[in-house]
Every structure is written in C-alpha cells, then in structure tokens.
N, C-alpha and C. Protein backbone atom coordinates (compact mmCIF):
# COMPACT_ATOMS: atom_id res chain seq x y z
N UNK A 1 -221.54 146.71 -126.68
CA UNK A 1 -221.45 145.28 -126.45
C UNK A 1 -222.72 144.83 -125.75
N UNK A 2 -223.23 144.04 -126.51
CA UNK A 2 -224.99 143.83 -125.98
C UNK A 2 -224.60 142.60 -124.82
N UNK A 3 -225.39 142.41 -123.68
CA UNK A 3 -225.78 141.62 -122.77
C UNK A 3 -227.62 141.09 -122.82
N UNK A 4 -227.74 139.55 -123.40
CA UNK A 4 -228.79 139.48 -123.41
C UNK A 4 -229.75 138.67 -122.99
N UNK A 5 -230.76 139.00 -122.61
CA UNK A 5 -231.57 138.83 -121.33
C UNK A 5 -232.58 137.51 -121.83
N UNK A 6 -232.30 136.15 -121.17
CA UNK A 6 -233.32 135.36 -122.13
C UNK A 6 -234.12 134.54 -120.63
N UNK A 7 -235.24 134.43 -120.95
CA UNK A 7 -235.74 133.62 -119.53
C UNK A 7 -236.47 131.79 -120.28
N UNK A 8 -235.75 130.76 -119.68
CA UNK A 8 -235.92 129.12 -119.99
C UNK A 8 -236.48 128.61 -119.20
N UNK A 9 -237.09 127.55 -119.32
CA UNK A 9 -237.51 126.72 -118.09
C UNK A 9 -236.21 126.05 -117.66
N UNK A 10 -236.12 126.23 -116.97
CA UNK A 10 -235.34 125.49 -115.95
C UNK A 10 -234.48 124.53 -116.59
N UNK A 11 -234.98 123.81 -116.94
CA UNK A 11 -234.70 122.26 -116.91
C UNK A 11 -233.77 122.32 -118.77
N UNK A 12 -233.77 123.25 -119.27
CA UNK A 12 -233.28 123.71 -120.56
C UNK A 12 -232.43 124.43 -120.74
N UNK A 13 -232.21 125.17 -119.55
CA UNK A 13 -231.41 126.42 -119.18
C UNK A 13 -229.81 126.03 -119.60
N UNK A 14 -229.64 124.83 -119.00
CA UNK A 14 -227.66 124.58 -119.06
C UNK A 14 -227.70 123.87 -120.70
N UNK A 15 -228.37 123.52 -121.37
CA UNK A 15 -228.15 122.56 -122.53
C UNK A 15 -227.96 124.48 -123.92
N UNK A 16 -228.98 125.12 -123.91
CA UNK A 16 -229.04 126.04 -124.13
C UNK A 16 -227.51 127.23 -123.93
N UNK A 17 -227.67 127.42 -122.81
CA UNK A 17 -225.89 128.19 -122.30
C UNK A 17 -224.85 127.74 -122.61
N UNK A 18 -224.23 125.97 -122.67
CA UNK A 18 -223.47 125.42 -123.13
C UNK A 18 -223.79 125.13 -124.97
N UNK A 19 -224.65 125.19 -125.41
CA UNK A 19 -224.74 124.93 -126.83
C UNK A 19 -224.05 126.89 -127.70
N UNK A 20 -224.84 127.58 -127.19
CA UNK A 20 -224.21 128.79 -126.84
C UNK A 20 -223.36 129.14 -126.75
N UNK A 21 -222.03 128.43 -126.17
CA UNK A 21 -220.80 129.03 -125.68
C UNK A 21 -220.22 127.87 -126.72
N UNK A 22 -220.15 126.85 -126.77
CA UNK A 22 -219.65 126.22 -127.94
C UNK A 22 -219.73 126.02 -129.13
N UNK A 23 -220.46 126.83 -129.77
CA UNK A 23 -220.95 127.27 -131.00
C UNK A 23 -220.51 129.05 -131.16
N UNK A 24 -219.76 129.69 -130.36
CA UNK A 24 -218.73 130.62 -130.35
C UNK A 24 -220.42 131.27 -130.58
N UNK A 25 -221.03 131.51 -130.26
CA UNK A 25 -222.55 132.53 -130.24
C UNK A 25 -221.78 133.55 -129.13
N UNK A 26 -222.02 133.13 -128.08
CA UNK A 26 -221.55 133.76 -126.79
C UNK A 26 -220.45 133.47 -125.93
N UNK A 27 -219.87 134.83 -125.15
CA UNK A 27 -218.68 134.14 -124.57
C UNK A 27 -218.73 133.72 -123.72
N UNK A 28 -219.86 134.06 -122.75
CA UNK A 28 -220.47 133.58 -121.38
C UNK A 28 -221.87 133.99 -121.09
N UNK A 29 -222.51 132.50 -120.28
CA UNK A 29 -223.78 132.99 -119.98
C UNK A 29 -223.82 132.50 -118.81
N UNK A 30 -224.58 133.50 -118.34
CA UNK A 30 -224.77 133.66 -116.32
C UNK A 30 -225.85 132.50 -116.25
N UNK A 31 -226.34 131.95 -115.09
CA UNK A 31 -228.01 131.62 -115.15
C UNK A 31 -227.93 131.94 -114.18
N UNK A 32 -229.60 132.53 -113.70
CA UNK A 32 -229.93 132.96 -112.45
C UNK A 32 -231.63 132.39 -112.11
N UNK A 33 -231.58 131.78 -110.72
CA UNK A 33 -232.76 130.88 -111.57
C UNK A 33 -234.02 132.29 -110.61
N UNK A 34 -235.04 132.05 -110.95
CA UNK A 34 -236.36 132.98 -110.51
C UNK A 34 -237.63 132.67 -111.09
N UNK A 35 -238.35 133.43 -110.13
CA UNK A 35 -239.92 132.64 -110.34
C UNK A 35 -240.63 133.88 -111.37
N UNK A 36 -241.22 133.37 -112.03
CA UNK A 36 -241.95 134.80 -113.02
C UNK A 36 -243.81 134.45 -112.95
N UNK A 37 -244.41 135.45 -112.97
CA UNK A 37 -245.72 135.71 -113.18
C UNK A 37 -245.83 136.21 -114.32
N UNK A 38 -246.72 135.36 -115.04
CA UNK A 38 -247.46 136.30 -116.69
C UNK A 38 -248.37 136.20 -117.22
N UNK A 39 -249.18 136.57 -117.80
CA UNK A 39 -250.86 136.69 -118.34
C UNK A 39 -250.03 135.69 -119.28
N UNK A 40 -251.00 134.04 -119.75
CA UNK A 40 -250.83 133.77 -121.08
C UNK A 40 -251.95 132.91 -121.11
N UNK A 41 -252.75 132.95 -122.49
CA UNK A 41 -254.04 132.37 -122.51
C UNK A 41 -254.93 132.89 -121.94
N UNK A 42 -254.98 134.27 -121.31
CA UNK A 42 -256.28 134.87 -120.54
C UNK A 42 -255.74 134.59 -118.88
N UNK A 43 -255.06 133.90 -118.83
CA UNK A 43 -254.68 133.58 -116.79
C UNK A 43 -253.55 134.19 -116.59
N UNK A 44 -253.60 134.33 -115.59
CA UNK A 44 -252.18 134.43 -114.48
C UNK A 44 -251.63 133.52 -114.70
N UNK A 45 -250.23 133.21 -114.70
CA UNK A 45 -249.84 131.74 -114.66
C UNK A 45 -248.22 132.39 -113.66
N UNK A 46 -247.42 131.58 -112.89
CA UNK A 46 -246.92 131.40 -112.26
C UNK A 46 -245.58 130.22 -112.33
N UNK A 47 -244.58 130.40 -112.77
CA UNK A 47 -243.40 129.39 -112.79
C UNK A 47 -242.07 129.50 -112.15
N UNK A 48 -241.21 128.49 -112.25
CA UNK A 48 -239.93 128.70 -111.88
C UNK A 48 -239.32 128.33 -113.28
N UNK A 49 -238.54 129.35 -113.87
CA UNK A 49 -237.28 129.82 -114.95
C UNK A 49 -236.01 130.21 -114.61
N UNK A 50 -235.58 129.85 -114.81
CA UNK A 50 -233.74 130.38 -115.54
C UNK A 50 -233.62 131.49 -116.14
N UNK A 51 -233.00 132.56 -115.55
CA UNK A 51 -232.69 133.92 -116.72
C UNK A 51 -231.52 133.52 -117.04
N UNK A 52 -231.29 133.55 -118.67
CA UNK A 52 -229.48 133.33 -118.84
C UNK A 52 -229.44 135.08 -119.10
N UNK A 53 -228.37 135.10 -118.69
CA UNK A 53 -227.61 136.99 -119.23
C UNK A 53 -226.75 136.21 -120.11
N UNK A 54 -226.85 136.99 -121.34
CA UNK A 54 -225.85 136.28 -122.42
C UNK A 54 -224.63 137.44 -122.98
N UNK A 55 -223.51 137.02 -123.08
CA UNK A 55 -222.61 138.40 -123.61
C UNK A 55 -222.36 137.60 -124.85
N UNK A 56 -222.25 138.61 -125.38
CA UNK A 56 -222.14 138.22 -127.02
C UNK A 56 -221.50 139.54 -127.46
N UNK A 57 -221.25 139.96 -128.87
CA UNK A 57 -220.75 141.15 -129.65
C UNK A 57 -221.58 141.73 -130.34
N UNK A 58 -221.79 142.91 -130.76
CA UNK A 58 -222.68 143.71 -131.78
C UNK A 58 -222.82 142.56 -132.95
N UNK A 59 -221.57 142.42 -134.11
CA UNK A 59 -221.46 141.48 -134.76
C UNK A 59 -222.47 140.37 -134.66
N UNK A 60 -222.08 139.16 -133.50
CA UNK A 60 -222.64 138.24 -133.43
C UNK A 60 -223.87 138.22 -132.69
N UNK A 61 -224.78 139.16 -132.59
CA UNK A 61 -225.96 139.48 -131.84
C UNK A 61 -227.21 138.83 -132.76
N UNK A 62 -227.08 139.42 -134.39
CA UNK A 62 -228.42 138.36 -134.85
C UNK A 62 -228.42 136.92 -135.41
N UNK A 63 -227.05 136.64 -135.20
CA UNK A 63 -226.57 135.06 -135.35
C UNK A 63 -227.18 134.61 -133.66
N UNK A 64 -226.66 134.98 -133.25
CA UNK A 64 -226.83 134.55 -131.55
C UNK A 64 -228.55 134.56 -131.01
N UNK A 65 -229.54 135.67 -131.46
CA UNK A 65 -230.86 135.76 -131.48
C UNK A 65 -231.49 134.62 -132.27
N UNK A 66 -231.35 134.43 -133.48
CA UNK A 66 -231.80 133.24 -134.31
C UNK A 66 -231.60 132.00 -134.10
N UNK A 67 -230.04 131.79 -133.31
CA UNK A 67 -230.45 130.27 -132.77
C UNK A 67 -230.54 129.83 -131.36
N UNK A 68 -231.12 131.16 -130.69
CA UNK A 68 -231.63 130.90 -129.51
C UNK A 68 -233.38 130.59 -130.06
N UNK A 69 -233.57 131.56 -130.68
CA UNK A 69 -235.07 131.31 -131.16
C UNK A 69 -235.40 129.75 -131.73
N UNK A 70 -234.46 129.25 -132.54
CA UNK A 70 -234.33 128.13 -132.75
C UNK A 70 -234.33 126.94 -131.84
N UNK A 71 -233.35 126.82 -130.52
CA UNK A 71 -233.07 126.14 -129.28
C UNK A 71 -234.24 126.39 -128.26
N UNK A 72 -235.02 127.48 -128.19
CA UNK A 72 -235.54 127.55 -127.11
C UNK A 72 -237.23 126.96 -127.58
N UNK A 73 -237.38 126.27 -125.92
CA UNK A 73 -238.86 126.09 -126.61
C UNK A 73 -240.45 126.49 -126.02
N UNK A 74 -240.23 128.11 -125.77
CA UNK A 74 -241.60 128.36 -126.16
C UNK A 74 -241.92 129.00 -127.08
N UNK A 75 -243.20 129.23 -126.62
CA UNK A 75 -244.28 129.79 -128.63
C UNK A 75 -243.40 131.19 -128.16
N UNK A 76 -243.36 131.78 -127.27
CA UNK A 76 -243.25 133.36 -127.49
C UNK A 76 -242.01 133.32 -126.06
N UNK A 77 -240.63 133.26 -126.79
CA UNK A 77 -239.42 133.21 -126.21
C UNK A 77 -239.11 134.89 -126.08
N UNK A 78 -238.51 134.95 -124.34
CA UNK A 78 -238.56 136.54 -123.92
C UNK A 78 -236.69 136.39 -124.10
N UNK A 79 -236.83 137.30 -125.10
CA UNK A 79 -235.29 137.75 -125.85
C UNK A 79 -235.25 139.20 -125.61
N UNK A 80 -234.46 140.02 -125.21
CA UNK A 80 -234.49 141.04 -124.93
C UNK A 80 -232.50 141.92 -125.21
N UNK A 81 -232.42 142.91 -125.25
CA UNK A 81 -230.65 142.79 -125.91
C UNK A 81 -230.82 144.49 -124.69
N UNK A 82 -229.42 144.09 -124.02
CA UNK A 82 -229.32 145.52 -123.56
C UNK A 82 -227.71 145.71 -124.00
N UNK A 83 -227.48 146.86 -124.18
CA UNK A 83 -226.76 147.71 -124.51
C UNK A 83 -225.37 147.99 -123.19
N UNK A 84 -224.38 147.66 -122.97
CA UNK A 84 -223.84 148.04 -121.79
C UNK A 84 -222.96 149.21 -122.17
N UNK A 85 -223.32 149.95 -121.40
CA UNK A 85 -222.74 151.74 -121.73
C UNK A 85 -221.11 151.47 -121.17
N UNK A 86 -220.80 151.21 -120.46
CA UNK A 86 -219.20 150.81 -119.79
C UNK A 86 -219.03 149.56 -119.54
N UNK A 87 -217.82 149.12 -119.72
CA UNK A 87 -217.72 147.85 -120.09
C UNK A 87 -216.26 147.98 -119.44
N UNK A 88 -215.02 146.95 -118.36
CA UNK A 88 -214.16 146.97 -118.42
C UNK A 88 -213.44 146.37 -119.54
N UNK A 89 -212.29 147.47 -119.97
CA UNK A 89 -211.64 147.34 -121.45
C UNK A 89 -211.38 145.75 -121.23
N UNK A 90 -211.07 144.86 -120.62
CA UNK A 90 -210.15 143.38 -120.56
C UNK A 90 -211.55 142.77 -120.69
N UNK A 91 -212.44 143.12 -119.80
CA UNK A 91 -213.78 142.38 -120.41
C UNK A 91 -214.04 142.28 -121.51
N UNK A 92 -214.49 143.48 -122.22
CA UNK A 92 -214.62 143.81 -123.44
C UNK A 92 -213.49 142.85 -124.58
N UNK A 93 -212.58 143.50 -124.27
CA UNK A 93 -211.73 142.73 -125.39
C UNK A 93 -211.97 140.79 -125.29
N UNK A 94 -211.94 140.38 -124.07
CA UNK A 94 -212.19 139.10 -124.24
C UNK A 94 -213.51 138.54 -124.75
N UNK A 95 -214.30 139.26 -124.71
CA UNK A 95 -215.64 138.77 -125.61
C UNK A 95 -215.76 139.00 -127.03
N UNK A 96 -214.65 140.45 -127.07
CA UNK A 96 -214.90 140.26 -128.86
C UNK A 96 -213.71 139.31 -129.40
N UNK A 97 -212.70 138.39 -128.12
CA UNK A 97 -212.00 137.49 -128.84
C UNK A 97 -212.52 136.33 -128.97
N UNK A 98 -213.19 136.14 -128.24
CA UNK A 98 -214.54 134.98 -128.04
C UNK A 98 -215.42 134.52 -128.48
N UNK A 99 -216.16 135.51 -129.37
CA UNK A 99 -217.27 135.12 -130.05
C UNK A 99 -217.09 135.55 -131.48
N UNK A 100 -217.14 134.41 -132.28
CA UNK A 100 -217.03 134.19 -133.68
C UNK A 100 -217.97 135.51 -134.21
C-alpha cells in the first residue's frame, strides 16, 4: 500500500488534497508544511512548501500520479511513492475501501 510523498507551494496544498480525496484518488492526505532548499536554474533557492503524504492503493497509484502531475504546478513536480512494509489491517482495509 503506497504512501506518497508530494511537496506544493503552500498556497495549493489544500485545493490539491481535497480535489484528491474527492475524486476517490486518495483516501487521505496529511499536509505538513516545511521549508526546502534546491539547486534550480544554477542557484540555491530557498522556500516555504507543503508536503502532502498521500495514501492511496497499488491499483489506484498511476491514476493518482497522473492527476497530480496534471493539478500541480511546477515544471518538475517532486512525486515520490513509498512502499509501507506494515500497515494496521483496519487501516489498510479502509483505504482499499476508499479509493476507487
């Protein structure tokens, strides 16, 4: 059951998580807000972002990737999918009742 790791500006973060969860993509997404450093264009650059953690299903993982890629808006959107090795069974089951 993948958990996946997406970082937004801020200000995009809740329109994104709620479009997400009502479009049965995902069954829940966390936001956690944090500041990131990253080389782009040759500089350092420095911001404040939103990480959403997204739970979603194996199934609905490249439906759920494609219209985040779609919704989100930078040139090079950090999508990342982790794998959760243990999962509580009631968790589990409610996300694969959750997401289309």
């Amino acid at each position: 059951m993948p958990t996946v790791y997406v970082t937004v500006p801020t200000d995009a973060a809740e329109e994104i998580a709620a479009t997400l969860v009502e479009e049965r993509l995902a069954a829940c997404v966390n936001a956690v807000d944090c500041h990131s450093t990253y080389r782009w264009d040759g500089r350092v650059e420095t911001d404040t972002e939103t990480i959403l953690l997204v739970k979603t299903t194996d199934a609905g993982y490249d439906r759920l990737k494609a219209r985040i890629e779609e919704l989100h808006p930078y040139e090079v959107p950090c999508i990342e999918r982790f794998d959760a090795a243990d999962t509580l069974e009631c968790f589990g089951s409610w996300i694969d009742d959750t997401v289309d």
